[in-house]
C-alpha atoms as a PDB file:
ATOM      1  CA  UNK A   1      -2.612  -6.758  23.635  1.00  0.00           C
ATOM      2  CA  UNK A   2      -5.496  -4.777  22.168  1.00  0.00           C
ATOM      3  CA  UNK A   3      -5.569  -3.451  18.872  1.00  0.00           C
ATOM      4  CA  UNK A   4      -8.282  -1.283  17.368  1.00  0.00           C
ATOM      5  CA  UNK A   5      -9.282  -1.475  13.138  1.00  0.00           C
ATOM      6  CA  UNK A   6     -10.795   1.243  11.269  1.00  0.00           C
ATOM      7  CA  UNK A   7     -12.488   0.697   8.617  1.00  0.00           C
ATOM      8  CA  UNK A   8     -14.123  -2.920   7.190  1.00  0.00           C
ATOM      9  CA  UNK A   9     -13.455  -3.404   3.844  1.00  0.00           C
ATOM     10  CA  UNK A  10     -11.605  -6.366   2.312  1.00  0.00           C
ATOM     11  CA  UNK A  11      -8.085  -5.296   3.636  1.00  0.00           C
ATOM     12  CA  UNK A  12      -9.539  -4.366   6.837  1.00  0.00           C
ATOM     13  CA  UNK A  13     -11.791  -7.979   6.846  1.00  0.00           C
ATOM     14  CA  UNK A  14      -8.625  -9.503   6.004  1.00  0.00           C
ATOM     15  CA  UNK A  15      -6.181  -8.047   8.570  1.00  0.00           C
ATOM     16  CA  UNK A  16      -9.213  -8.915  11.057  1.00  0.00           C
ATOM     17  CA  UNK A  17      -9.329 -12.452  10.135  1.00  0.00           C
ATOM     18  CA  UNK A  18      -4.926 -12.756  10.510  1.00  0.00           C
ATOM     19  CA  UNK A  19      -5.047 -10.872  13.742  1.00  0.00           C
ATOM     20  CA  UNK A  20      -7.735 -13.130  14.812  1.00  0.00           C
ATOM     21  CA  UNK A  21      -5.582 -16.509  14.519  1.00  0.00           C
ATOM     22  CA  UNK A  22      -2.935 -14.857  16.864  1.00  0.00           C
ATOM     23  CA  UNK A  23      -5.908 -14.295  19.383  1.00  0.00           C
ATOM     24  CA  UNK A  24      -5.541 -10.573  19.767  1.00  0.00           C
ATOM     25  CA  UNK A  25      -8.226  -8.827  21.586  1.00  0.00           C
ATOM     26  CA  UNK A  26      -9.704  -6.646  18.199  1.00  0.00           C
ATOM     27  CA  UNK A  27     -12.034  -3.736  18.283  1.00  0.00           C
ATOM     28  CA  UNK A  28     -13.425  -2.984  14.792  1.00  0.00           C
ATOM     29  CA  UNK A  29     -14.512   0.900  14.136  1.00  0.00           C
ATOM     30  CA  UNK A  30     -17.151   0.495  11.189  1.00  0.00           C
ATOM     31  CA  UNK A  31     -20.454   1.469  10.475  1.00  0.00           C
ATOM     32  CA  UNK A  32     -20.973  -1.390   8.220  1.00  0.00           C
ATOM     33  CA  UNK A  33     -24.686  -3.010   8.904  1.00  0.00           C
ATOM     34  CA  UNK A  34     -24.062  -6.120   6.920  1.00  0.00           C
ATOM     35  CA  UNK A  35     -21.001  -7.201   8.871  1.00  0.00           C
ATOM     36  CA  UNK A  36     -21.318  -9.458  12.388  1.00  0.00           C
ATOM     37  CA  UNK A  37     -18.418  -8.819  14.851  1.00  0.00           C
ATOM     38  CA  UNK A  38     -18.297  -9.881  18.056  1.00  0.00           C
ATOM     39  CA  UNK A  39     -16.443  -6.125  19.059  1.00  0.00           C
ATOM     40  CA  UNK A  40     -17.393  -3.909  16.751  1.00  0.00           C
ATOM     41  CA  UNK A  41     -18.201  -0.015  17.610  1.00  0.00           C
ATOM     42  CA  UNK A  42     -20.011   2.600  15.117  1.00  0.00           C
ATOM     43  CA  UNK A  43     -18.829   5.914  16.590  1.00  0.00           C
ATOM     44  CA  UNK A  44     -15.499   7.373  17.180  1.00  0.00           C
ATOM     45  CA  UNK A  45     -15.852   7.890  20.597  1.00  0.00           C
ATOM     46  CA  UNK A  46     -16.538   4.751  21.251  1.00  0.00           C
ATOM     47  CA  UNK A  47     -13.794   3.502  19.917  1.00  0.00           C
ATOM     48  CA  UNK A  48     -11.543   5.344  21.566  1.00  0.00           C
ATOM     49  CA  UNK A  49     -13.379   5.039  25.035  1.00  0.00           C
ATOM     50  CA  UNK A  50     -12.026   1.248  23.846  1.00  0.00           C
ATOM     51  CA  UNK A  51      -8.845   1.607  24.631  1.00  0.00           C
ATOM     52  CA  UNK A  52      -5.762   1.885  25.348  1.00  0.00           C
ATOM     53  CA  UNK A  53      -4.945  -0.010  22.065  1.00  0.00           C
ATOM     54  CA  UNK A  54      -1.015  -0.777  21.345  1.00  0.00           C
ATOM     55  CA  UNK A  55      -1.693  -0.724  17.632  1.00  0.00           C
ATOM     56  CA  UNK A  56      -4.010   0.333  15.677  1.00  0.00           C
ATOM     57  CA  UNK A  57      -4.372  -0.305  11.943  1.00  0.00           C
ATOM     58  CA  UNK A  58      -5.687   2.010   9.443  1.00  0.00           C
ATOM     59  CA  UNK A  59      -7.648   0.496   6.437  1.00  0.00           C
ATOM     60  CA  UNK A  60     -10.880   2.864   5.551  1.00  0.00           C
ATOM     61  CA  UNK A  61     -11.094   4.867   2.590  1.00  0.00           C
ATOM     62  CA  UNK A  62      -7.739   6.332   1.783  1.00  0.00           C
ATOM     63  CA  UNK A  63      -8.947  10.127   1.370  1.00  0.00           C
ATOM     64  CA  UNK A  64      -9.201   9.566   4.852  1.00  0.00           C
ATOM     65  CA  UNK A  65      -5.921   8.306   6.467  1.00  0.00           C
ATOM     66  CA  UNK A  66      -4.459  11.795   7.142  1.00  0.00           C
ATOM     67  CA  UNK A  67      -7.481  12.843   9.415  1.00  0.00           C
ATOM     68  CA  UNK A  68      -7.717   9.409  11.061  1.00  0.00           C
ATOM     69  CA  UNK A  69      -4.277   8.823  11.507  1.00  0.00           C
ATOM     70  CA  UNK A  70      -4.429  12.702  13.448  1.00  0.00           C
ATOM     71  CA  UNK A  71      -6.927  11.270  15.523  1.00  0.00           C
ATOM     72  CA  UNK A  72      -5.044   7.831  16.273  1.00  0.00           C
ATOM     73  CA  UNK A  73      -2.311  10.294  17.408  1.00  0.00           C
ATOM     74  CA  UNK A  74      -4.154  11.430  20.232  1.00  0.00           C
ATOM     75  CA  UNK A  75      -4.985   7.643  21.589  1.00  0.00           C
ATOM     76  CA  UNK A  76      -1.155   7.100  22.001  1.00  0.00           C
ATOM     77  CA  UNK A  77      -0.877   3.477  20.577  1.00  0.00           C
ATOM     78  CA  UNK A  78       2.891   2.084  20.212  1.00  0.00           C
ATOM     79  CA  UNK A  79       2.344   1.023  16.426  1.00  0.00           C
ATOM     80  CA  UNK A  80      -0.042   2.316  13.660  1.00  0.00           C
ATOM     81  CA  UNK A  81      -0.233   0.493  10.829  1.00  0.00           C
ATOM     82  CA  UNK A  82      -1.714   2.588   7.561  1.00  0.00           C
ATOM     83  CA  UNK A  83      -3.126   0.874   4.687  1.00  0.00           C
ATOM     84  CA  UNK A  84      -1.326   1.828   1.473  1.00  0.00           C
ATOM     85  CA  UNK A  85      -1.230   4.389  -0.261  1.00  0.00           C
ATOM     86  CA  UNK A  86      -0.837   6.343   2.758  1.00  0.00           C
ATOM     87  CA  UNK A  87      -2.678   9.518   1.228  1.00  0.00           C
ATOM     88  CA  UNK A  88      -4.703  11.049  -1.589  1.00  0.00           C
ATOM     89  CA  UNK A  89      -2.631  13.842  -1.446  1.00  0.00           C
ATOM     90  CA  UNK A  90       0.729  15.195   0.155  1.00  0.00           C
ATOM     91  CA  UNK A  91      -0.430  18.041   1.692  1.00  0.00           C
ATOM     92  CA  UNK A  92       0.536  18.165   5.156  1.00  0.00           C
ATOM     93  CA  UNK A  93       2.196  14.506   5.639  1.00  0.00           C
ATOM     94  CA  UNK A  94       5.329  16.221   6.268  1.00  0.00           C
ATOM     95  CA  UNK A  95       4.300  17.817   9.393  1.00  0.00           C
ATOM     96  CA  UNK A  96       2.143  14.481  10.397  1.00  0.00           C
ATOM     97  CA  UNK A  97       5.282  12.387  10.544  1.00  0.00           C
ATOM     98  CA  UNK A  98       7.283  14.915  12.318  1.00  0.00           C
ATOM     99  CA  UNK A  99       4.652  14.660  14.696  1.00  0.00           C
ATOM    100  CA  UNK A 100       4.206  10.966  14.865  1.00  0.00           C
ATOM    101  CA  UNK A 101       8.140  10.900  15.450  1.00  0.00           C
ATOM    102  CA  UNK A 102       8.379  13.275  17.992  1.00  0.00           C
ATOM    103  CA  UNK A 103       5.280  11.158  20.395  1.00  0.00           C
ATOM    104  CA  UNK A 104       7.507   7.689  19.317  1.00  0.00           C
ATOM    105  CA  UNK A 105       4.717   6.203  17.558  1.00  0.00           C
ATOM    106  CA  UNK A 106       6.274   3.471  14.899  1.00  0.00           C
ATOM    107  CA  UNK A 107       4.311   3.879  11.480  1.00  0.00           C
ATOM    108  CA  UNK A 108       4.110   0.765   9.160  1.00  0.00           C
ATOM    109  CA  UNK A 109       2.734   1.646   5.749  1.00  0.00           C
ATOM    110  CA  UNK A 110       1.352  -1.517   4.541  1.00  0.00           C
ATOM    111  CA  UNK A 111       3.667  -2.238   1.497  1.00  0.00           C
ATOM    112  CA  UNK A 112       3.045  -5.858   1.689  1.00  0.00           C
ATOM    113  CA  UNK A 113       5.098  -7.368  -1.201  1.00  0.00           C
ATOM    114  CA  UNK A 114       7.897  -6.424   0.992  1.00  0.00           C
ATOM    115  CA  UNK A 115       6.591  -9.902   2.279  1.00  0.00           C
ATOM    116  CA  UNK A 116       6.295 -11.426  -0.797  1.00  0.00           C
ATOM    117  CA  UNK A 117       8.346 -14.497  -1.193  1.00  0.00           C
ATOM    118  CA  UNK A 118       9.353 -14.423  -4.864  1.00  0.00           C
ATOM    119  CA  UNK A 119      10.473 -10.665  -4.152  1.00  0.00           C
ATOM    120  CA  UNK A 120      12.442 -11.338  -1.225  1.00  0.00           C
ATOM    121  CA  UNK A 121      14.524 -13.514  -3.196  1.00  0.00           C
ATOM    122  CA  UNK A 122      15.119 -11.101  -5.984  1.00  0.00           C
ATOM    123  CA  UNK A 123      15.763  -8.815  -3.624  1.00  0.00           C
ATOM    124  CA  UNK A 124      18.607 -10.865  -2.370  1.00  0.00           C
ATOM    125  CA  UNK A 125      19.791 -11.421  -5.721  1.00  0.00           C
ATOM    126  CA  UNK A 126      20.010  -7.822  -6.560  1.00  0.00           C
ATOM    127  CA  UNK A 127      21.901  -6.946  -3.262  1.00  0.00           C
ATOM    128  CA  UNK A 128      24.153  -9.589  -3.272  1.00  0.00           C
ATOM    129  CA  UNK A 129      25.294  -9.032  -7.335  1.00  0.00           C
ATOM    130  CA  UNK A 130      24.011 -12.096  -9.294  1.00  0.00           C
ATOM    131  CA  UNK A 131      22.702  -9.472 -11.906  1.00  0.00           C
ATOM    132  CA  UNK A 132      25.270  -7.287 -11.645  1.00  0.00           C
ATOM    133  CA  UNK A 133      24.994  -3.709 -12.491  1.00  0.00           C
ATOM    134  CA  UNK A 134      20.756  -3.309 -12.788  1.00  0.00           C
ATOM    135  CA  UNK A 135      20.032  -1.744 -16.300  1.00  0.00           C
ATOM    136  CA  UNK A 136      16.302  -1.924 -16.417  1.00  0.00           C
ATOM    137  CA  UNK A 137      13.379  -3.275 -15.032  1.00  0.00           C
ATOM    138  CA  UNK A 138       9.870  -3.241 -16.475  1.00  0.00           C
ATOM    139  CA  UNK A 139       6.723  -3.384 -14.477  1.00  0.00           C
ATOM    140  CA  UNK A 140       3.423  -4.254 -15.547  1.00  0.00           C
ATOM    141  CA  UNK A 141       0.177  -4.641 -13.821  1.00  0.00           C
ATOM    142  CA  UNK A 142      -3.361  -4.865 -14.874  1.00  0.00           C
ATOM    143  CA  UNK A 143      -6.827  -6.089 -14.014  1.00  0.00           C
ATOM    144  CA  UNK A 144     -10.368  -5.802 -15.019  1.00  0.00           C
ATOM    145  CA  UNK A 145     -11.816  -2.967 -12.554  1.00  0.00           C
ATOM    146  CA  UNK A 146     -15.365  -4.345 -12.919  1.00  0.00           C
ATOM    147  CA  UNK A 147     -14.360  -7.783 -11.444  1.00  0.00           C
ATOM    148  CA  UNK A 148     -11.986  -6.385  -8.719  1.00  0.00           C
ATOM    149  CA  UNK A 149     -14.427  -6.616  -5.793  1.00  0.00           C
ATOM    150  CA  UNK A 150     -16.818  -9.124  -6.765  1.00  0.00           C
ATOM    151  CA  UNK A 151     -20.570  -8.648  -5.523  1.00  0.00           C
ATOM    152  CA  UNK A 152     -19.635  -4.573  -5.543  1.00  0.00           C
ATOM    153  CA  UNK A 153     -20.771  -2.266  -8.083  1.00  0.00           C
ATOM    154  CA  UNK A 154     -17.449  -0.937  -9.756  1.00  0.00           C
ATOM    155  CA  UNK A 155     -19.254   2.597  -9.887  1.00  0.00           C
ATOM    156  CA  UNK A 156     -19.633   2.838  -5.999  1.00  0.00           C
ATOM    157  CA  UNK A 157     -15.866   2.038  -5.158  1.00  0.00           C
ATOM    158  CA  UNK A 158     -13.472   4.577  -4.132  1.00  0.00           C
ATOM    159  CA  UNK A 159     -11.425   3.122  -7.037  1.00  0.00           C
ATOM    160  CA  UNK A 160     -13.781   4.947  -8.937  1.00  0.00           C
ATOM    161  CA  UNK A 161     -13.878   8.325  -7.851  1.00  0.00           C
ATOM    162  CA  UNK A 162     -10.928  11.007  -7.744  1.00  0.00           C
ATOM    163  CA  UNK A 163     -11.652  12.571  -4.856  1.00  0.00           C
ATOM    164  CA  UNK A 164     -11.747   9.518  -2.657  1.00  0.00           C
ATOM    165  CA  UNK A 165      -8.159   8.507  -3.725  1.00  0.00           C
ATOM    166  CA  UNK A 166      -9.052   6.302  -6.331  1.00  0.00           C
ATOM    167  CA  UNK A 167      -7.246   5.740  -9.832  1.00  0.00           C
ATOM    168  CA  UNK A 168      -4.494   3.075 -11.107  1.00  0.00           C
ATOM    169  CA  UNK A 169      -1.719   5.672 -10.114  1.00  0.00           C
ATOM    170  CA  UNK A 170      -2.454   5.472  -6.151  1.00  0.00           C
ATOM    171  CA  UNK A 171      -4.661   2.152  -5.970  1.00  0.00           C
ATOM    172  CA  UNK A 172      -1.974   0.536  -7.343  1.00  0.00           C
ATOM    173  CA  UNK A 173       0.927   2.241  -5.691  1.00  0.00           C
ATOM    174  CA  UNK A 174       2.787  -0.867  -4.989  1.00  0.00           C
ATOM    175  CA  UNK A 175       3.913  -1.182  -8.502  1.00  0.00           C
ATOM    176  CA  UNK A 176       5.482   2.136  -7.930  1.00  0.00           C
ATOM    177  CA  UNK A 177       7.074   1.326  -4.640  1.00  0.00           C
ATOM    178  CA  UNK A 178       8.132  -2.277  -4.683  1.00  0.00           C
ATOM    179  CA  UNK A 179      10.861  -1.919  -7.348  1.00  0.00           C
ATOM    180  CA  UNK A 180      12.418   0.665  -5.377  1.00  0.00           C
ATOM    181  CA  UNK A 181      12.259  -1.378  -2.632  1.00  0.00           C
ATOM    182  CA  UNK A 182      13.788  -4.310  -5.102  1.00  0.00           C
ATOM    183  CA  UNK A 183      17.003  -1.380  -5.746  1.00  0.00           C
ATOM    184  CA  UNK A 184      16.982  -0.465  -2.038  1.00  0.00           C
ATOM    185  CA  UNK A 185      16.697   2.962  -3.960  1.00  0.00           C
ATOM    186  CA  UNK A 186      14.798   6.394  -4.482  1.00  0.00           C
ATOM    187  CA  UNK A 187      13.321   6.319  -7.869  1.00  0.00           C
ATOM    188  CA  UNK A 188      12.594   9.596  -9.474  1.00  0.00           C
ATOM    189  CA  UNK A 189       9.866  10.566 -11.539  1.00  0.00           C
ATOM    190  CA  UNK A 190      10.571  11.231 -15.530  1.00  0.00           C
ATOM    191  CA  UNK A 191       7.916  11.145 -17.582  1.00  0.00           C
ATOM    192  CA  UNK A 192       4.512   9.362 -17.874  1.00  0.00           C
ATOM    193  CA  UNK A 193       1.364   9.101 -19.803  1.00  0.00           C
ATOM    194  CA  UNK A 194      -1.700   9.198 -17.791  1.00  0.00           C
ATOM    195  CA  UNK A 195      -5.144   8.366 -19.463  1.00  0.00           C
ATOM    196  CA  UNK A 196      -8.643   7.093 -18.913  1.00  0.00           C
ATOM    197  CA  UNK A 197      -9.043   4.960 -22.333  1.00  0.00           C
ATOM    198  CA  UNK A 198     -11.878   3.214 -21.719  1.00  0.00           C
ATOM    199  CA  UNK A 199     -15.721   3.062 -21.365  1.00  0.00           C
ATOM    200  CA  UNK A 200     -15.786   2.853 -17.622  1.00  0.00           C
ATOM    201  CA  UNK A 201     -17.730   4.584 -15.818  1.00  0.00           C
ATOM    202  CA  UNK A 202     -15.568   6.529 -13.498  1.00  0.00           C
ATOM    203  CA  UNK A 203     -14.398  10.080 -12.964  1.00  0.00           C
ATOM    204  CA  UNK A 204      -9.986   8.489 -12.640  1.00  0.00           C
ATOM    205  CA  UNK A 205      -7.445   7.288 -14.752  1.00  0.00           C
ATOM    206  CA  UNK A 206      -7.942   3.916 -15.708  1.00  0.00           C
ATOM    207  CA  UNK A 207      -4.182   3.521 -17.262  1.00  0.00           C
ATOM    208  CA  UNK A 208      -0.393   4.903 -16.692  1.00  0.00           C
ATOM    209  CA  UNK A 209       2.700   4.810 -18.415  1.00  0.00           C
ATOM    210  CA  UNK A 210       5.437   5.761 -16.355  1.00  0.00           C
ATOM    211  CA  UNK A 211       9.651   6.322 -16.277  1.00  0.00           C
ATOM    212  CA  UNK A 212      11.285   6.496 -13.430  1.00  0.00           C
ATOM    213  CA  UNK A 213      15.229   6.429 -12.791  1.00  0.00           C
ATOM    214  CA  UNK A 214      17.120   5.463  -9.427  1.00  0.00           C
ATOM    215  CA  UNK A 215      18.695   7.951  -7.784  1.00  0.00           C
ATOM    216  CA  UNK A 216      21.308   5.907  -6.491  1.00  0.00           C
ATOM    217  CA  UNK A 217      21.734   2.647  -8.970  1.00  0.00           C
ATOM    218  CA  UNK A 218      20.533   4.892 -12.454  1.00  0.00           C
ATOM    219  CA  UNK A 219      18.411   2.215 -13.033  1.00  0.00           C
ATOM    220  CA  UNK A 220      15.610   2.819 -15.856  1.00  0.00           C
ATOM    221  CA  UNK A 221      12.233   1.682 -13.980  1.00  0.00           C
ATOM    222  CA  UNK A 222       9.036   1.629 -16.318  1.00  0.00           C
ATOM    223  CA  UNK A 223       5.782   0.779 -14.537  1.00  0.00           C
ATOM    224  CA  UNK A 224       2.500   0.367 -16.358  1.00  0.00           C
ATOM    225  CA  UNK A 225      -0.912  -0.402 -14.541  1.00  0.00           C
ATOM    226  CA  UNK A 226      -4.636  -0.069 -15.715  1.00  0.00           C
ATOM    227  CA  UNK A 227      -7.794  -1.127 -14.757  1.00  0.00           C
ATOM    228  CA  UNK A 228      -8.429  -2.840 -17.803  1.00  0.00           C
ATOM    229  CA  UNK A 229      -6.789  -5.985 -18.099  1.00  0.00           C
ATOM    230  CA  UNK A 230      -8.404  -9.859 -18.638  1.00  0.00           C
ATOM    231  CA  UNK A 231      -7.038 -11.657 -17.259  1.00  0.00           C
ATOM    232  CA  UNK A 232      -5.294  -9.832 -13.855  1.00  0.00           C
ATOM    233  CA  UNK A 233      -1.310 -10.030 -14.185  1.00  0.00           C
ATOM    234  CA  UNK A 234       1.356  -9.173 -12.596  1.00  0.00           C
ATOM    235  CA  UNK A 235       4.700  -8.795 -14.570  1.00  0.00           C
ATOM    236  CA  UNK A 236       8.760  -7.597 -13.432  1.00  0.00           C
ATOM    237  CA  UNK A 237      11.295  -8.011 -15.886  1.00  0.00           C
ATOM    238  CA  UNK A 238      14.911  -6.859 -15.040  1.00  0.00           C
ATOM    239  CA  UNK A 239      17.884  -6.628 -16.514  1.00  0.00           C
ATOM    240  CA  UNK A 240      21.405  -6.263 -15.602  1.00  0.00           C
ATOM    241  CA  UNK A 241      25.284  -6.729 -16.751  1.00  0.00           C
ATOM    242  CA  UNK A 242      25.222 -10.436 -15.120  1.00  0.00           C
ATOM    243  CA  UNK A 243      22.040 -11.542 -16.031  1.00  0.00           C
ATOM    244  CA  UNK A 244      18.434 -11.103 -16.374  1.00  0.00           C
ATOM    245  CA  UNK A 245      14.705 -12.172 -14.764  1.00  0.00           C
ATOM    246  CA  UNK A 246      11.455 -12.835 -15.618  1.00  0.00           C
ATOM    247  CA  UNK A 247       9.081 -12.826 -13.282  1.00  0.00           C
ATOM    248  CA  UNK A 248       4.866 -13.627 -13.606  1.00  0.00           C
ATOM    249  CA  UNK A 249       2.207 -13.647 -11.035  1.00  0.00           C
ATOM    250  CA  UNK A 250       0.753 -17.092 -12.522  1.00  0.00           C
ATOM    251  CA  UNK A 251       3.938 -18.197 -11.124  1.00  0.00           C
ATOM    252  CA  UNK A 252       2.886 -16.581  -7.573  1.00  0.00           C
ATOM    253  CA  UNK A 253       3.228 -18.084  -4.178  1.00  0.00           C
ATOM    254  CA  UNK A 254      -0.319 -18.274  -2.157  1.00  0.00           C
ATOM    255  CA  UNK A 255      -0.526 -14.160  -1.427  1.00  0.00           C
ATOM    256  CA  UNK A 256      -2.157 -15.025   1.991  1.00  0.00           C
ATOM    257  CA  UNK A 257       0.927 -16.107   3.491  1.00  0.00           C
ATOM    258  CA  UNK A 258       2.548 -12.408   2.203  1.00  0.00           C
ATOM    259  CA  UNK A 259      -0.439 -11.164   4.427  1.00  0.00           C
ATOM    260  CA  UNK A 260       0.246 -13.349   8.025  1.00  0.00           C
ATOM    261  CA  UNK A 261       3.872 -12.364   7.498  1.00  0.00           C
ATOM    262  CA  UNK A 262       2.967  -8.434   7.292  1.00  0.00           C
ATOM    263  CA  UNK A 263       0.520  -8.675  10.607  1.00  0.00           C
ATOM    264  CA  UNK A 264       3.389 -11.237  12.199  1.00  0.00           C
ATOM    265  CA  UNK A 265       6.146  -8.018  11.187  1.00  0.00           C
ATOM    266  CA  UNK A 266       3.247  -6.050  12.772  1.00  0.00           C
ATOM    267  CA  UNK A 267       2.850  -7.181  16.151  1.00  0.00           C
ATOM    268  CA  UNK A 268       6.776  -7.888  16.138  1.00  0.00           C
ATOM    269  CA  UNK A 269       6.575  -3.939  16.191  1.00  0.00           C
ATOM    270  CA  UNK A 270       4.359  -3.537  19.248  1.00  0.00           C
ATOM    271  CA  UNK A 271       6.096  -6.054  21.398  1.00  0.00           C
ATOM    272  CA  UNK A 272       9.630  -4.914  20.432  1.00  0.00           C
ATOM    273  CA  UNK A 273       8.691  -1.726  21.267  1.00  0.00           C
ATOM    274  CA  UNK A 274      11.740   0.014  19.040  1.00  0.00           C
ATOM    275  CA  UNK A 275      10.625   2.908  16.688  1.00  0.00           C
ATOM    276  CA  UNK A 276       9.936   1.799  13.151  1.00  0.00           C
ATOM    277  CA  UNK A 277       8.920   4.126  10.726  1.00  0.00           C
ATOM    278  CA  UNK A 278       8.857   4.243   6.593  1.00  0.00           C
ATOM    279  CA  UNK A 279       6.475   7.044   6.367  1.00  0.00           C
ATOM    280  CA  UNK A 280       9.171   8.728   4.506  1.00  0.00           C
ATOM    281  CA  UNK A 281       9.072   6.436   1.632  1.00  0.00           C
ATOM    282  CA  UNK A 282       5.151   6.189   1.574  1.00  0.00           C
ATOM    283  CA  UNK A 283       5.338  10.399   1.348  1.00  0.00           C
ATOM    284  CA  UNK A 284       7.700   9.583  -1.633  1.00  0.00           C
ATOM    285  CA  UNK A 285       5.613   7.500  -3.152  1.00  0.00           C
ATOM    286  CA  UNK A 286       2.591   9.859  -2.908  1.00  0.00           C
ATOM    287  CA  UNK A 287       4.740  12.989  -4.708  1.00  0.00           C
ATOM    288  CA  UNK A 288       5.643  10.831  -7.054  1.00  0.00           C
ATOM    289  CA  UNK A 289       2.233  10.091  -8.192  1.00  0.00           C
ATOM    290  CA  UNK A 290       1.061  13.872  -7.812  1.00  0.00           C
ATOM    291  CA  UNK A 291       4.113  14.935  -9.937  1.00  0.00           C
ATOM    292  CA  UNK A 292       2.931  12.056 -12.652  1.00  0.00           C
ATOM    293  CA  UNK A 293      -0.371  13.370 -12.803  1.00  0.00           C
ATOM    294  CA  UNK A 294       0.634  17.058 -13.328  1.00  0.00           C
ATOM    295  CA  UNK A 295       3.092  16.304 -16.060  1.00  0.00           C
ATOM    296  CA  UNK A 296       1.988  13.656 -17.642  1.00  0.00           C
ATOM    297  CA  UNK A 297       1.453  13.279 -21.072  1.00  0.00           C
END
């Protein structure tokens, strides 16, 4: 099984290392200098010269993913896995998952606290009623930008800069996503308040206020995230007719193990060889976020 990686950053490093331990044959697409891989190429076609590859996982900069995920197209791979959020704008995703759909190319969108212990279980709780009726939840998450990627100028990162897809609304999508995954619902933008309040020295929002409600459940869903919080946290309160939750990060599992679970869920893909796709939801996601940022506050 050979599976192709573009782009080297942590995520990328990361997925390297966990596809690595499975012994997959891995062809890295970077033009990183400071990085030594035992298969790594610097040009495209290259890379693709390197194939066939059965998956291929998408992790470079995320103004980028529609374009590279066009080209992946064209190398027919069973599985392509996309680094969330899955654009910087919506603009033609539409079309690109028709497209993907119609060659039977499974799309994962890497949502990985859909992998995350702690929410699995709440998950399970929610579905199976021990809250009952789900009034509210409230979602918080924060950390200091400046600290996020140690030994990296803040300044440089596409975190910092609107046109490569950074900001708190789409770097940290999966505070948007996750509780709808929680609802197994569609949440629908309200209202939101979407600022850059601090001294940083970057061009995107560094905090967001946002409502949602669920389309199905009519669940009230607020979701908060900056760049500006010391120490990082992670926060989900919810509360329903039955009973309620609190839930911390300090209270957190070890997040690597979320990680092997997504690249295990990953390669289940390519050898099961059944379509898979929840490009739908990532599209959602990304409308969301452009509707938040047009109307907000």
């Amino acid at each position: 099984m050979k599976i192709g990686i573009i782009g080297f950053g942590s995520i990328g490093q990361r997925h390297y290392k966990n596809l690595n331990k499975y012994k997959k044959n891995v062809v890295v697409f970077s033009k990183r200098d400071d990085v030594d891989l035992s298969r790594q190429v610097k040009h495209w076609r290259d890379f693709a010269n390197g194939g066939p590859y059965e998956g291929i996982v998408v992790a470079n900069e995320t103004y980028k993913h529609a374009a590279t995920i066009k080209k992946c197209i064209a190398l027919r791979p069973k599985v392509i896995f996309v680094e969330k959020p899955l654009a910087h704008s919506s603009r033609g995703l539409i079309a690109l998952g028709r497209t993907l759909k119609r060659k039977k190319i499974s799309v994962w969108v890497g949502y990985n606290f859909h992998f995350f212990a702690p929410f699995i279980k709440i998950k399970k709780n929610i579905k199976s009623g021990k809250f009952g009726r789900i009034y509210y939840m409230r979602v918080s998450v924060g950390q200091d930008l400046r600290e996020w990627r140690p030994g990296r100028d803040y300044r440089k990162i596409y975190s910092a800069k609107n046109k490569m897809g950074g900001g708190v609304l789409l770097d940290l999508v999966h505070d948007i996503n996750y509780p709808a995954w929680l609802l197994d619902d569609a949440l629908m933008p309200q209202r939101s308040y979407v600022r850059k309040l601090s001294n940083l020295k970057i061009d995107t929002e560094d905090f967001a206020e946002s409502i949602f409600v669920g389309k199905k459940t009519g669940a009230i869903v607020s979701v908060h995230q900056d760049y500006l919080r010391i120490p990082s946290r992670r926060f989900l309160e919810i509360m329903g007719s039955e009973g309620s939750l609190i839930w911390d990060s300090s209270d957190a599992e070890d997040r690597g193990r979320m990680y092997h679970r997504e690249i295990n869920f990953f390669v289940g893909l390519i050898r099961s060889g059944k379509y898979f796709s929840n490009w739908d939801e990532a599209v959602r996601d990304v409308r969301n976020i452009e509707y938040l940022k047009k109307y907000g506050g």
